[in-house]
PDB file of N, CA and C in Angstrom:
ATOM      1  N   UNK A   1       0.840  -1.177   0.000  1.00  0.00           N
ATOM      2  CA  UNK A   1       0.000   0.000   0.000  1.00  0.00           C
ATOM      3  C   UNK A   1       0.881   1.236   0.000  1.00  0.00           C
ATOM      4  N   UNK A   2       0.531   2.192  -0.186  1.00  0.00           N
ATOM      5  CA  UNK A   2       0.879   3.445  -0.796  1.00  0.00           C
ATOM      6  C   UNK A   2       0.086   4.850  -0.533  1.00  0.00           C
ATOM      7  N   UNK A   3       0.708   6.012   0.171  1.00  0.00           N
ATOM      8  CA  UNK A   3      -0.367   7.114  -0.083  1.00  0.00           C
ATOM      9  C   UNK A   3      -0.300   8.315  -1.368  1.00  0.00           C
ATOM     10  N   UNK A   4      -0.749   8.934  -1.600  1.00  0.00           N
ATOM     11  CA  UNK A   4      -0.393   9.757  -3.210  1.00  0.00           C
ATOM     12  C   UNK A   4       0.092  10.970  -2.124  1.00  0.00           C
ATOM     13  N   UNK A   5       0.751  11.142  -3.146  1.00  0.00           N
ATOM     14  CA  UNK A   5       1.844  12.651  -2.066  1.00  0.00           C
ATOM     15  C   UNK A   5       1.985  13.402  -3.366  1.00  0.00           C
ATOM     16  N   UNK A   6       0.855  13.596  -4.433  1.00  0.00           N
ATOM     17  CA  UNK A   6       1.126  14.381  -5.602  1.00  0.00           C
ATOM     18  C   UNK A   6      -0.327  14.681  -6.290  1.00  0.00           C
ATOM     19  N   UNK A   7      -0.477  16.233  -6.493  1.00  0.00           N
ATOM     20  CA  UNK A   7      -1.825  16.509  -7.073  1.00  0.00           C
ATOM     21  C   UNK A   7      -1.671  15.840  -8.480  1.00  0.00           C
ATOM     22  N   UNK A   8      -0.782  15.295  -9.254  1.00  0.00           N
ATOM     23  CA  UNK A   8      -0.012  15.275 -10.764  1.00  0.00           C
ATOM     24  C   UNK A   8      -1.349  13.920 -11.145  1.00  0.00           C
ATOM     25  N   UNK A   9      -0.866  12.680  -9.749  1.00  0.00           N
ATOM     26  CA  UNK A   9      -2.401  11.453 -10.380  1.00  0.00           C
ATOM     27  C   UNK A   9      -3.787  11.912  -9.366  1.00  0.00           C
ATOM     28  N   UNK A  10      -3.827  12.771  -8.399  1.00  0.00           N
ATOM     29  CA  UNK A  10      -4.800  12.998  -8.152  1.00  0.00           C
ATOM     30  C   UNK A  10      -5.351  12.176  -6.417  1.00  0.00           C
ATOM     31  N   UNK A  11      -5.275  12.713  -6.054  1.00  0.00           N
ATOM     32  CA  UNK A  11      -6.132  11.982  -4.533  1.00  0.00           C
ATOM     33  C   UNK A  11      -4.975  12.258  -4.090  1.00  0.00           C
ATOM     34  N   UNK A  12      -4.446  13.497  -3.625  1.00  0.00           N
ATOM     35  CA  UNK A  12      -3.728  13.470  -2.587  1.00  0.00           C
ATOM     36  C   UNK A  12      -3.959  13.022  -1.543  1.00  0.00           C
ATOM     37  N   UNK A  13      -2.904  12.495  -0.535  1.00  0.00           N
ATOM     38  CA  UNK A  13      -3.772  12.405   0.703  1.00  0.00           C
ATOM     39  C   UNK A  13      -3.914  10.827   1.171  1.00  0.00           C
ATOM     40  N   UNK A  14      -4.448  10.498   0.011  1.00  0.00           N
ATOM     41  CA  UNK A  14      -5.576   9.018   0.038  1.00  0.00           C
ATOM     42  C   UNK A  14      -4.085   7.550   0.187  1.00  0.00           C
ATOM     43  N   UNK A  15      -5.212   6.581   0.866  1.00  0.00           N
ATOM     44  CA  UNK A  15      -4.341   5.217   0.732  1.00  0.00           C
ATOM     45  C   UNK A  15      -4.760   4.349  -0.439  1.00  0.00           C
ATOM     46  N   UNK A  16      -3.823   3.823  -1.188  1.00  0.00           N
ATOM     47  CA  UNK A  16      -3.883   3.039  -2.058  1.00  0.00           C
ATOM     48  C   UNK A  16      -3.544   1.694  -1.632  1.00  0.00           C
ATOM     49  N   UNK A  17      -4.569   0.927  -1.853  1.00  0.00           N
ATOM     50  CA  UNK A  17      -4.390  -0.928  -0.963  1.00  0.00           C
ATOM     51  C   UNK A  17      -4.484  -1.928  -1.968  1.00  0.00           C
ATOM     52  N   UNK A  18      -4.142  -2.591  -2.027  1.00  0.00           N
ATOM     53  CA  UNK A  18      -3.573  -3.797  -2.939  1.00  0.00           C
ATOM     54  C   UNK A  18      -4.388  -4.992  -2.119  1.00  0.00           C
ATOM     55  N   UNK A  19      -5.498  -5.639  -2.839  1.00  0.00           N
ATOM     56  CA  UNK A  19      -6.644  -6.520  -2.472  1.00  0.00           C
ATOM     57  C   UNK A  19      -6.135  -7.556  -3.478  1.00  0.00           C
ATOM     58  N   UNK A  20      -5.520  -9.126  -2.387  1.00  0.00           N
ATOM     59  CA  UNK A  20      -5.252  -9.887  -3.506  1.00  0.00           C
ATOM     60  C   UNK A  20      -6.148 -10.876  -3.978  1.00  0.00           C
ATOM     61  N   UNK A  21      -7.229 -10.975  -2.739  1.00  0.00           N
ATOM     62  CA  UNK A  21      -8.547 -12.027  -3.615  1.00  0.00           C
ATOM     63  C   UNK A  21      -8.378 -12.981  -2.520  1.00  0.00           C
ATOM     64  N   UNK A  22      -9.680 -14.020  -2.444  1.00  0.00           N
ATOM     65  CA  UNK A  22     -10.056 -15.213  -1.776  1.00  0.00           C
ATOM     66  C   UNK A  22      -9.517 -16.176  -2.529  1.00  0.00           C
ATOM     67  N   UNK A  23      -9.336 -17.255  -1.570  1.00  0.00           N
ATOM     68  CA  UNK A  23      -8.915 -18.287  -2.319  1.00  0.00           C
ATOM     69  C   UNK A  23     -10.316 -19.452  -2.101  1.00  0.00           C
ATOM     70  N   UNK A  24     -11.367 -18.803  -2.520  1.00  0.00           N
ATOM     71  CA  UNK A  24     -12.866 -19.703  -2.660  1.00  0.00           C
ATOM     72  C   UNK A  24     -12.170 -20.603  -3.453  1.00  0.00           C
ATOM     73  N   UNK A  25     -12.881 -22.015  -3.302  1.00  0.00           N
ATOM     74  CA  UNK A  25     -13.402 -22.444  -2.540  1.00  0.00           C
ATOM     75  C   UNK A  25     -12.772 -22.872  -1.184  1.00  0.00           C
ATOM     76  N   UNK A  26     -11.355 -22.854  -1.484  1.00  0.00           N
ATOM     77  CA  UNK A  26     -10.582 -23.545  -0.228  1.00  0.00           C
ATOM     78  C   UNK A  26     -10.849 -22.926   0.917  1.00  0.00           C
ATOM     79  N   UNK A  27     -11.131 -21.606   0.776  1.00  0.00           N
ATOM     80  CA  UNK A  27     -11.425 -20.779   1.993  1.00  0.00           C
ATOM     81  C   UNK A  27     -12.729 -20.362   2.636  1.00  0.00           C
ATOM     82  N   UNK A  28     -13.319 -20.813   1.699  1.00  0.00           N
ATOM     83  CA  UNK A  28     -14.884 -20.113   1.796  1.00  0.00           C
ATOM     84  C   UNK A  28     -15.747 -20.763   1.069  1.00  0.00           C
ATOM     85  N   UNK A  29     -16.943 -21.449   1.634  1.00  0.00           N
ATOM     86  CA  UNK A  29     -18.055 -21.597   0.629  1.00  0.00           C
ATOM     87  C   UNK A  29     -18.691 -20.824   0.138  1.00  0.00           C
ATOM     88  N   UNK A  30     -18.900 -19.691   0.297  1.00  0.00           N
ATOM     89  CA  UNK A  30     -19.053 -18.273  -0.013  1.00  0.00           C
ATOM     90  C   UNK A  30     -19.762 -18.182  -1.914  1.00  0.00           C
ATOM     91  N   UNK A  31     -20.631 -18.428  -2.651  1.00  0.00           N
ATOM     92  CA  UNK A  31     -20.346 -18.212  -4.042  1.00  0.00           C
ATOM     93  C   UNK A  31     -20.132 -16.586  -4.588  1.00  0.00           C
ATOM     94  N   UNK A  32     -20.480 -15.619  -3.526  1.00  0.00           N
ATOM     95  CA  UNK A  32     -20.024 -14.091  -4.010  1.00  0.00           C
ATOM     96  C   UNK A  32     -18.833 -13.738  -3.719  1.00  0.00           C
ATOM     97  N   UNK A  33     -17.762 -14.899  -3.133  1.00  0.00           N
ATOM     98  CA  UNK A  33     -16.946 -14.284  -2.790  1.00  0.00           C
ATOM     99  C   UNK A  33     -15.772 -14.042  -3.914  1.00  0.00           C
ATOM    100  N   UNK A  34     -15.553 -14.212  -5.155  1.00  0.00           N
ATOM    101  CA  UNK A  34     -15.196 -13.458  -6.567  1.00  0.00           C
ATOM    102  C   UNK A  34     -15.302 -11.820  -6.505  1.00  0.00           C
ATOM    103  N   UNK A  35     -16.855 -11.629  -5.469  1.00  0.00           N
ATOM    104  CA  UNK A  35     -16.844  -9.958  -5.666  1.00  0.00           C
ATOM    105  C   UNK A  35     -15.672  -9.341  -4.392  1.00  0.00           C
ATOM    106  N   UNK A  36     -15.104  -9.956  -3.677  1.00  0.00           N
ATOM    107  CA  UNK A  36     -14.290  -9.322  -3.027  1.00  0.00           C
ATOM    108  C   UNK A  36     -12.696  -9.225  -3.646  1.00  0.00           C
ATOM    109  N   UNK A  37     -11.818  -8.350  -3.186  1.00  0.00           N
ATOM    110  CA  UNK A  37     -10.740  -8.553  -4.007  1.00  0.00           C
ATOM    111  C   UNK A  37     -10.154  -8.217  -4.530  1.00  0.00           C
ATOM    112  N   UNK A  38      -9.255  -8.964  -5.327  1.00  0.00           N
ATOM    113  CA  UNK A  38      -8.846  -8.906  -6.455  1.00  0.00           C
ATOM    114  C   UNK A  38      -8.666  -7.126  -7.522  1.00  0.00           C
ATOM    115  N   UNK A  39      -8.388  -6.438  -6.800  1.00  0.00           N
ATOM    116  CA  UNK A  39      -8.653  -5.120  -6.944  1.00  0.00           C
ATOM    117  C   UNK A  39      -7.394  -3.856  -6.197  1.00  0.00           C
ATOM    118  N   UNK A  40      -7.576  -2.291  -6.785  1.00  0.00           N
ATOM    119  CA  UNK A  40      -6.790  -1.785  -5.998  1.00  0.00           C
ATOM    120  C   UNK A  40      -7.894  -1.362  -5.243  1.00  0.00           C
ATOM    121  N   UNK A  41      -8.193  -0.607  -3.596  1.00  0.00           N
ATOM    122  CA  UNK A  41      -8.811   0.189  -3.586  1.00  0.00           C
ATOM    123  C   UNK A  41      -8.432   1.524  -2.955  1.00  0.00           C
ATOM    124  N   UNK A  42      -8.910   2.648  -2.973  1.00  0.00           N
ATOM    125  CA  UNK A  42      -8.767   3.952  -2.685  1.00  0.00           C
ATOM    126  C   UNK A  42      -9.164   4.422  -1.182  1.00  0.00           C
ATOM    127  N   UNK A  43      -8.627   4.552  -0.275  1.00  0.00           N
ATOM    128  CA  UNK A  43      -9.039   4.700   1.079  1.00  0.00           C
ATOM    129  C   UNK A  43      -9.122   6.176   2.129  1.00  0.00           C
ATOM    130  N   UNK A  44      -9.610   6.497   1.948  1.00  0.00           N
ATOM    131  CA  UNK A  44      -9.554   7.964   2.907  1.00  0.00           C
ATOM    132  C   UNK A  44      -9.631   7.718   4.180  1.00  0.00           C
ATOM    133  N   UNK A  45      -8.453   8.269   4.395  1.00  0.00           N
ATOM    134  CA  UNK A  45      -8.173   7.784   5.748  1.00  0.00           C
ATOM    135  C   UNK A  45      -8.962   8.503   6.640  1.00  0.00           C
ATOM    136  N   UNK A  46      -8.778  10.216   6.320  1.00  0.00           N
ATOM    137  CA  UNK A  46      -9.709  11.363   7.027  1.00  0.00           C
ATOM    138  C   UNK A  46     -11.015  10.941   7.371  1.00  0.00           C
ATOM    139  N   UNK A  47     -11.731  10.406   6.756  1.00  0.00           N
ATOM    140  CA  UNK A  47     -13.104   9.998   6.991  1.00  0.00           C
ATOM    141  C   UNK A  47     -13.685   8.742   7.120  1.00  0.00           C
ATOM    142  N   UNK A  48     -12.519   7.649   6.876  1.00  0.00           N
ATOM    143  CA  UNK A  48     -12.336   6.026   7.128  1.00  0.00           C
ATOM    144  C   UNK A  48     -13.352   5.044   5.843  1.00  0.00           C
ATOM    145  N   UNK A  49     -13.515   6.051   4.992  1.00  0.00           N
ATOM    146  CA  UNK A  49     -14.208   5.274   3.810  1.00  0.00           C
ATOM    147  C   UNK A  49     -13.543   4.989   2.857  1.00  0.00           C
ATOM    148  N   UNK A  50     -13.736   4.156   1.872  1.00  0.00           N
ATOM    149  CA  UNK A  50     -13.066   3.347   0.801  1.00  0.00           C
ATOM    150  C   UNK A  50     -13.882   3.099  -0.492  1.00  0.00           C
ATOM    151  N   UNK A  51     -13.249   3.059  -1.602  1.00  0.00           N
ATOM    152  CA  UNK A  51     -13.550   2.217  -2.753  1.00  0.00           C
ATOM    153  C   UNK A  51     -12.589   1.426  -3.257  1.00  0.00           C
ATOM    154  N   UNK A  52     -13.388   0.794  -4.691  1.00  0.00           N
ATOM    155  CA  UNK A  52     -12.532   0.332  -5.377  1.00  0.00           C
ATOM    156  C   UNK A  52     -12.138   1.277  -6.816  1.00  0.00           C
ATOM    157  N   UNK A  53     -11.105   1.358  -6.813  1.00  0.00           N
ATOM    158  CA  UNK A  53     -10.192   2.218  -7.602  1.00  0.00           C
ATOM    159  C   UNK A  53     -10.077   1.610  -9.076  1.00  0.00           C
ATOM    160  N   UNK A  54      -9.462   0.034  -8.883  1.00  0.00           N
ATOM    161  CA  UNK A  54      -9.066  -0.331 -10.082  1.00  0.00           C
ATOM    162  C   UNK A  54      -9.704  -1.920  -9.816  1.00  0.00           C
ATOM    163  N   UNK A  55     -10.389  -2.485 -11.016  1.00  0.00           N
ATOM    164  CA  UNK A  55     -10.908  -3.757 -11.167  1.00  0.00           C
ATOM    165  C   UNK A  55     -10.910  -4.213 -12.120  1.00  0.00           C
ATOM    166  N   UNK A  56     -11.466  -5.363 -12.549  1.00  0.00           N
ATOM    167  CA  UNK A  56     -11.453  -6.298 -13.451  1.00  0.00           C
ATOM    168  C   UNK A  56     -12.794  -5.886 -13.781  1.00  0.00           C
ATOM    169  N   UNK A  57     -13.221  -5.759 -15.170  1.00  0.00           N
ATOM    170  CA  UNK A  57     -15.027  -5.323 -15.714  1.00  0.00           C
ATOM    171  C   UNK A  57     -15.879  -6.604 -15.104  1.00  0.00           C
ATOM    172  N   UNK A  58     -15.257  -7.573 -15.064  1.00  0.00           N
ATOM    173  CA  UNK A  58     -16.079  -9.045 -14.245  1.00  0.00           C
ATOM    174  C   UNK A  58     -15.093  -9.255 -13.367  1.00  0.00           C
ATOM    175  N   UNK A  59     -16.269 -10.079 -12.150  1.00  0.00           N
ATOM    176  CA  UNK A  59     -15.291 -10.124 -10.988  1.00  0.00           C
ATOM    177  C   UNK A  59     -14.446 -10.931 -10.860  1.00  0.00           C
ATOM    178  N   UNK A  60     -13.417 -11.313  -9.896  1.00  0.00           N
ATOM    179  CA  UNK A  60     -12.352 -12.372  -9.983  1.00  0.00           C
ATOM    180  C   UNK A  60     -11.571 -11.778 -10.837  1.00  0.00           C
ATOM    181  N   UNK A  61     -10.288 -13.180 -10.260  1.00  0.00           N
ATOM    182  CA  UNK A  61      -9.361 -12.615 -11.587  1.00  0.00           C
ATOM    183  C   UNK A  61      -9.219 -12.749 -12.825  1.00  0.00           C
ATOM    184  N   UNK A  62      -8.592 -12.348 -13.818  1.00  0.00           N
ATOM    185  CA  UNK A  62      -8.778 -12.062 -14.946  1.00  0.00           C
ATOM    186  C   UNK A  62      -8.967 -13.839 -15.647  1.00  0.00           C
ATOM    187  N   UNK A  63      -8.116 -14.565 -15.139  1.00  0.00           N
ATOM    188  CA  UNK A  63      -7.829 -16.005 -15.689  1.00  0.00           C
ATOM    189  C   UNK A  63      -9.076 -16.526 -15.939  1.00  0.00           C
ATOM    190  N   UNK A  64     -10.203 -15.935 -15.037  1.00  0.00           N
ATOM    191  CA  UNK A  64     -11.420 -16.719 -14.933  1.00  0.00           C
ATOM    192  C   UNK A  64     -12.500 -16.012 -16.143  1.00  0.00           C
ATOM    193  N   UNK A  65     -12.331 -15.215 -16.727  1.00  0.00           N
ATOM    194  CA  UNK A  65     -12.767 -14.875 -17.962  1.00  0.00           C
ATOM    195  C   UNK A  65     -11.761 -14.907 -19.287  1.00  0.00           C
ATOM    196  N   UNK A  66     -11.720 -15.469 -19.623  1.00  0.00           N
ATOM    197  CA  UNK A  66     -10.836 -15.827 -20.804  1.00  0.00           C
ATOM    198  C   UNK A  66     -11.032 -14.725 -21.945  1.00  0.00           C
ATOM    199  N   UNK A  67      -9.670 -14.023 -22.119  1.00  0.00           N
ATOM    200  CA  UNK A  67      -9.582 -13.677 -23.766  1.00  0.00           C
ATOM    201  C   UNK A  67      -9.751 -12.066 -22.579  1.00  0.00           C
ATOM    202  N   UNK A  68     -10.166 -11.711 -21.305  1.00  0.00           N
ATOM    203  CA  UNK A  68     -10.597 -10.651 -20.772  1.00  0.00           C
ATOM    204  C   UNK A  68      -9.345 -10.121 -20.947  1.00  0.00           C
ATOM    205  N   UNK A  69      -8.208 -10.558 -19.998  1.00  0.00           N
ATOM    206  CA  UNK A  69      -7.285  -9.801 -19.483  1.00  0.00           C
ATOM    207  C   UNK A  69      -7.401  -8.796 -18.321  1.00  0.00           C
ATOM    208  N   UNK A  70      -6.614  -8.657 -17.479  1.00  0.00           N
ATOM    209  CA  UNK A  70      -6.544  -7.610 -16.314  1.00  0.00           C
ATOM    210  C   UNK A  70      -5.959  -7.818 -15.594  1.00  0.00           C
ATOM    211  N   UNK A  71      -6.259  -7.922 -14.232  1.00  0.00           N
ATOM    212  CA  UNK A  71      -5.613  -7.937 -12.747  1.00  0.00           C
ATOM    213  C   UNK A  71      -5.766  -9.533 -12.208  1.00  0.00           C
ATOM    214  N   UNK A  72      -5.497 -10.416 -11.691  1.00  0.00           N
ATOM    215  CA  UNK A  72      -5.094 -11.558 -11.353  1.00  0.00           C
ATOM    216  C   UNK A  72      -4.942 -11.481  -9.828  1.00  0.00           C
ATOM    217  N   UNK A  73      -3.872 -10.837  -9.240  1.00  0.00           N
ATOM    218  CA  UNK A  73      -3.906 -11.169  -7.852  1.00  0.00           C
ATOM    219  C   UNK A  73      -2.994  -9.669  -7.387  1.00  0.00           C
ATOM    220  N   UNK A  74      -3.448  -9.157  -7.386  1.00  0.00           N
ATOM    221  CA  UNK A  74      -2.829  -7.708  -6.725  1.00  0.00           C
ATOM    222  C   UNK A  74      -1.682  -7.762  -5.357  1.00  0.00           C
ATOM    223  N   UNK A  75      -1.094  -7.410  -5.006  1.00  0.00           N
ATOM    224  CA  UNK A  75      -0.354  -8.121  -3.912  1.00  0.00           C
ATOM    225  C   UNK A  75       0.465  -6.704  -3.259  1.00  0.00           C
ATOM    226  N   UNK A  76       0.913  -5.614  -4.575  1.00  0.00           N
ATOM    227  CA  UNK A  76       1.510  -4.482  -3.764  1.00  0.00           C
ATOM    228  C   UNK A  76       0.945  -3.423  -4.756  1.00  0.00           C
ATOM    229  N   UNK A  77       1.295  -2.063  -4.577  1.00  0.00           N
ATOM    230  CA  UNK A  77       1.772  -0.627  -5.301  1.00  0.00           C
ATOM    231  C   UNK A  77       2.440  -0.026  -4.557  1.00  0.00           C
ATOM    232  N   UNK A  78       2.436   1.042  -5.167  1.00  0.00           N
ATOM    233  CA  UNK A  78       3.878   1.985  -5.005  1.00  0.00           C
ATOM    234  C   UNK A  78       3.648   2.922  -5.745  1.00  0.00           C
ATOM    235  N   UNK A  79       3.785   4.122  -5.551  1.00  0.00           N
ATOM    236  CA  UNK A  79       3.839   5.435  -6.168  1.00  0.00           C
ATOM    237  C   UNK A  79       5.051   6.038  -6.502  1.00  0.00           C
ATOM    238  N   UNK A  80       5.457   5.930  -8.152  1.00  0.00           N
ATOM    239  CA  UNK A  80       6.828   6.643  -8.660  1.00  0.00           C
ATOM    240  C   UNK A  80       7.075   8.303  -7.744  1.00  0.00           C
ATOM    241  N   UNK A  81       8.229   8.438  -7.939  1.00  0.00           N
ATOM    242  CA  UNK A  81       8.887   8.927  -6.709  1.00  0.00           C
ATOM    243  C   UNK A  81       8.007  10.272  -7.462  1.00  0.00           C
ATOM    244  N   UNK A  82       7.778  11.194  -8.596  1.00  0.00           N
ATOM    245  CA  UNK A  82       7.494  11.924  -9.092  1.00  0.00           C
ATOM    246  C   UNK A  82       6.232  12.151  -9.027  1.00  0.00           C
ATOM    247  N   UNK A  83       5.342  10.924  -8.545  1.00  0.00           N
ATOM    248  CA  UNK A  83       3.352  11.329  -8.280  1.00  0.00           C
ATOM    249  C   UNK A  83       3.074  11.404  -9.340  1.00  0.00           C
ATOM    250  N   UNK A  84       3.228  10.822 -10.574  1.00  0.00           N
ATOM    251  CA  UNK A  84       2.827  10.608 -11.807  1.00  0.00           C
ATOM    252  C   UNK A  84       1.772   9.473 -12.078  1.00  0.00           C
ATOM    253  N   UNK A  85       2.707   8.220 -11.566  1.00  0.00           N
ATOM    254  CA  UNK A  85       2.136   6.722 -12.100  1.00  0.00           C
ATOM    255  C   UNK A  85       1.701   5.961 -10.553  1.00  0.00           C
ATOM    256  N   UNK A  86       1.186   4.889 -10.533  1.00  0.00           N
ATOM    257  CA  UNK A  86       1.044   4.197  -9.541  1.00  0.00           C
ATOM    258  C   UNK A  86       1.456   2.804  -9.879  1.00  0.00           C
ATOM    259  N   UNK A  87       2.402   1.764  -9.512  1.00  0.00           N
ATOM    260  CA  UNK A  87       2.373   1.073  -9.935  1.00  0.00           C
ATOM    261  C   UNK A  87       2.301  -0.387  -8.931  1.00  0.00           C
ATOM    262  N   UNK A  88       1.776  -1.064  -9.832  1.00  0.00           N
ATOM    263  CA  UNK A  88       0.773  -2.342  -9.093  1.00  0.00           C
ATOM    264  C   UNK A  88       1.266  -3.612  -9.353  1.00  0.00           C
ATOM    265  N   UNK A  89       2.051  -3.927  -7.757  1.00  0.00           N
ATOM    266  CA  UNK A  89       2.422  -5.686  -8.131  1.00  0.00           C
ATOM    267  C   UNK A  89       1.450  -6.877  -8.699  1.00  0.00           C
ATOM    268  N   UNK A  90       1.176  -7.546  -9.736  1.00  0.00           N
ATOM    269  CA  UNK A  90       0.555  -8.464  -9.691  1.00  0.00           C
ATOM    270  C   UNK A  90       1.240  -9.954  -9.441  1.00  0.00           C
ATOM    271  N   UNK A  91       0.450 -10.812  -8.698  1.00  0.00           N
ATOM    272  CA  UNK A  91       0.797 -11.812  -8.400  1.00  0.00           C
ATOM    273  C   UNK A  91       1.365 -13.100  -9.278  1.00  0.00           C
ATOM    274  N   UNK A  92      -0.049 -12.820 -10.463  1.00  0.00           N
ATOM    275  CA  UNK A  92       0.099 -14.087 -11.473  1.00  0.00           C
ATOM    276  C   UNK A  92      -1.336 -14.791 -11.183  1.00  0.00           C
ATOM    277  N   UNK A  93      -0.834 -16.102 -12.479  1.00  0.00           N
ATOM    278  CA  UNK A  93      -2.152 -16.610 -12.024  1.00  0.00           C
ATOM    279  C   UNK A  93      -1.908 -17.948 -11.128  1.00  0.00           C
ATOM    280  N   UNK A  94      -2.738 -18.088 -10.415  1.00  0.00           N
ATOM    281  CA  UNK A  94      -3.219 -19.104  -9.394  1.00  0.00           C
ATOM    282  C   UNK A  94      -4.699 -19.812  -9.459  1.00  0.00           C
ATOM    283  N   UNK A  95      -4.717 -21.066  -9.539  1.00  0.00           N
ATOM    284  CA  UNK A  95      -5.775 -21.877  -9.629  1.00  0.00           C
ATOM    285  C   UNK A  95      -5.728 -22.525  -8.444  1.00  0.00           C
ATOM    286  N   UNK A  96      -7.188 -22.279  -8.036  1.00  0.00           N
ATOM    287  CA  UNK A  96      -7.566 -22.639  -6.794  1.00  0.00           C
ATOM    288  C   UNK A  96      -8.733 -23.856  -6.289  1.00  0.00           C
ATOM    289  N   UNK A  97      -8.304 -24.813  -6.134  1.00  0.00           N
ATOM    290  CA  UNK A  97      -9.340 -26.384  -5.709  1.00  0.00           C
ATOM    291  C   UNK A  97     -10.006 -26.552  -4.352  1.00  0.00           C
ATOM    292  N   UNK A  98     -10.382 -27.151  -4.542  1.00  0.00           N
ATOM    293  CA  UNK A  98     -10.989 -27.698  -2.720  1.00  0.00           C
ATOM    294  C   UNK A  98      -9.711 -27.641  -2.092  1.00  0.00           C
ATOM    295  N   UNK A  99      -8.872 -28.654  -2.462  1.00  0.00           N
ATOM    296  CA  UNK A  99      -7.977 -28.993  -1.570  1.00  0.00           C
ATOM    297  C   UNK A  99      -6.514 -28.101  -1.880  1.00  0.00           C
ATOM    298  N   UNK A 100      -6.314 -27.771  -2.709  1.00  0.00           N
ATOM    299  CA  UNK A 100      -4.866 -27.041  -3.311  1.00  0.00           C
ATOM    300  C   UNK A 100      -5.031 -25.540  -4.185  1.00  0.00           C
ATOM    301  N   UNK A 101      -3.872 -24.899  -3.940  1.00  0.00           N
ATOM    302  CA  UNK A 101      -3.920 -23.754  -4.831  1.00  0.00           C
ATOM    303  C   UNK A 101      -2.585 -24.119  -5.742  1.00  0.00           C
ATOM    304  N   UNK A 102      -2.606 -23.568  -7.250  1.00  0.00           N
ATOM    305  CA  UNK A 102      -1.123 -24.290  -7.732  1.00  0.00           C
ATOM    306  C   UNK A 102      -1.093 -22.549  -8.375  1.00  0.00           C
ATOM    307  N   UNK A 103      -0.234 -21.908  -8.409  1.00  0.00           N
ATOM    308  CA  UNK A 103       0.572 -21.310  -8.778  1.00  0.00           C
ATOM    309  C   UNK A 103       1.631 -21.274 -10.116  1.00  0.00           C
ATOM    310  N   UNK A 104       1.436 -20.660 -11.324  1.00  0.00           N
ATOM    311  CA  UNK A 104       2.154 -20.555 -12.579  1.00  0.00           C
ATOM    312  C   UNK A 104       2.886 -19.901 -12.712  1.00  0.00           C
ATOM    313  N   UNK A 105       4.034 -20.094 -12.876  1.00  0.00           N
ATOM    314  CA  UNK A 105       5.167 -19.337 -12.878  1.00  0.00           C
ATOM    315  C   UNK A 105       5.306 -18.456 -14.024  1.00  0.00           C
ATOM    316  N   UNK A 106       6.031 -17.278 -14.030  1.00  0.00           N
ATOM    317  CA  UNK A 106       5.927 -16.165 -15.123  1.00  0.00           C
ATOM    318  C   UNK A 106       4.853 -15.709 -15.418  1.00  0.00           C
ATOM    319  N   UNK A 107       3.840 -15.661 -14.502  1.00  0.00           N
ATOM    320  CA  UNK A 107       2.219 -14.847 -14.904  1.00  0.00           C
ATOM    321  C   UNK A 107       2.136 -13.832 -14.658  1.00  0.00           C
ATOM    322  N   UNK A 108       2.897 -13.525 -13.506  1.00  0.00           N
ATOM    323  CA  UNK A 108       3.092 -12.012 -12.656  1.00  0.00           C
ATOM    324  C   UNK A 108       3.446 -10.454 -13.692  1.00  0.00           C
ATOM    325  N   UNK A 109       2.854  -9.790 -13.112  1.00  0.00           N
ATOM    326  CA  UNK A 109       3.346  -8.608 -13.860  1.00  0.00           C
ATOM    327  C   UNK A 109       3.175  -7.211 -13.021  1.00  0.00           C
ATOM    328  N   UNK A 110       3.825  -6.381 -13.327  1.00  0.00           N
ATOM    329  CA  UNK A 110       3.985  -4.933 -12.875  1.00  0.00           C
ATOM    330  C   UNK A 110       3.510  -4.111 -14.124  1.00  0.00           C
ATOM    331  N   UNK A 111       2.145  -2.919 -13.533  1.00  0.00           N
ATOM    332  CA  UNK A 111       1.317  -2.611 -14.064  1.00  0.00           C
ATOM    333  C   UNK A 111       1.634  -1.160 -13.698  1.00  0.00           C
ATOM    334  N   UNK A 112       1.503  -0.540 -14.836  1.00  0.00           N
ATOM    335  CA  UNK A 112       1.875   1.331 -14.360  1.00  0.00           C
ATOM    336  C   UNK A 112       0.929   1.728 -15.112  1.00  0.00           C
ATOM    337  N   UNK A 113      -0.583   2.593 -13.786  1.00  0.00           N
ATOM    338  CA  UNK A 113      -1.372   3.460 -14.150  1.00  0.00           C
ATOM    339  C   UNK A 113      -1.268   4.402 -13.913  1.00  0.00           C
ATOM    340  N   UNK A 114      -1.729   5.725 -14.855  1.00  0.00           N
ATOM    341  CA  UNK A 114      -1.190   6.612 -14.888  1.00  0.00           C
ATOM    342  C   UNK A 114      -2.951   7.945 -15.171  1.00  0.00           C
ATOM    343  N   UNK A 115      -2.655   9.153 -15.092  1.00  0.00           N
ATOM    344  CA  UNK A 115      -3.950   9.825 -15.094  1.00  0.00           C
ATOM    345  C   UNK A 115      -3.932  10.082 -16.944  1.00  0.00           C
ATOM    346  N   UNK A 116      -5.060  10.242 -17.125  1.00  0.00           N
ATOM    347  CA  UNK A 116      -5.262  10.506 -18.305  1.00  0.00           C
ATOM    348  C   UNK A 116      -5.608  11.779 -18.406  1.00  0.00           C
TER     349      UNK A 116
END
């Protein structure tokens, strides 16, 4: 997580949190739990409320809609030293069973959003 220390992307001030997702079913019988997650979100600390900032257009991670592309497993950010970009560890992809989660190597990626 990260706070913006630059009017340049906007939300001064604010915490930026890195939501890496449930590992349903192993963790949860839960079937909404896809909507938690997997996401950045935006946190004001001043007033203790939150959103989500950055998501996937469907919930979960991206692996689970095919051909989608996006966010997978969020895990860090970081704000370039200049308050320009924000940039967002992703995990990779991970498939998740009753009993096991397996993990793919080289899925991971570092994501730099930036204001338009």
């Amino acid at each position: 997580m990260d706070f913006c220390k630059s009017d340049a992307f906007g939300h001064r001030g604010q915490l930026f949190l890195s939501q890496f997702g449930t590992y349903a079913p192993l963790n949860t019988p839960d079937p909404t739990a896809l909507n938690n997650g997997f996401c950045i979100k935006r946190i004001d600390v001043a007033s203790g409320t939150g959103e989500v900032f950055l998501r996937n257009r469907e919930p979960g991670p991206a692996c689970y809609h095919p051909g989608s592309g996006g966010l997978e497993r969020p895990v860090d950010c970081k704000f370039h030293p200049d308050g320009r970009s924000l940039y967002v560890l992703d995990f990779g992809v991970t498939v998740v069973a009753p009993t096991h989660v397996v993990a793919y190597a080289r899925t991971g990626v570092v994501w730099r959003v930036t204001r338009l």
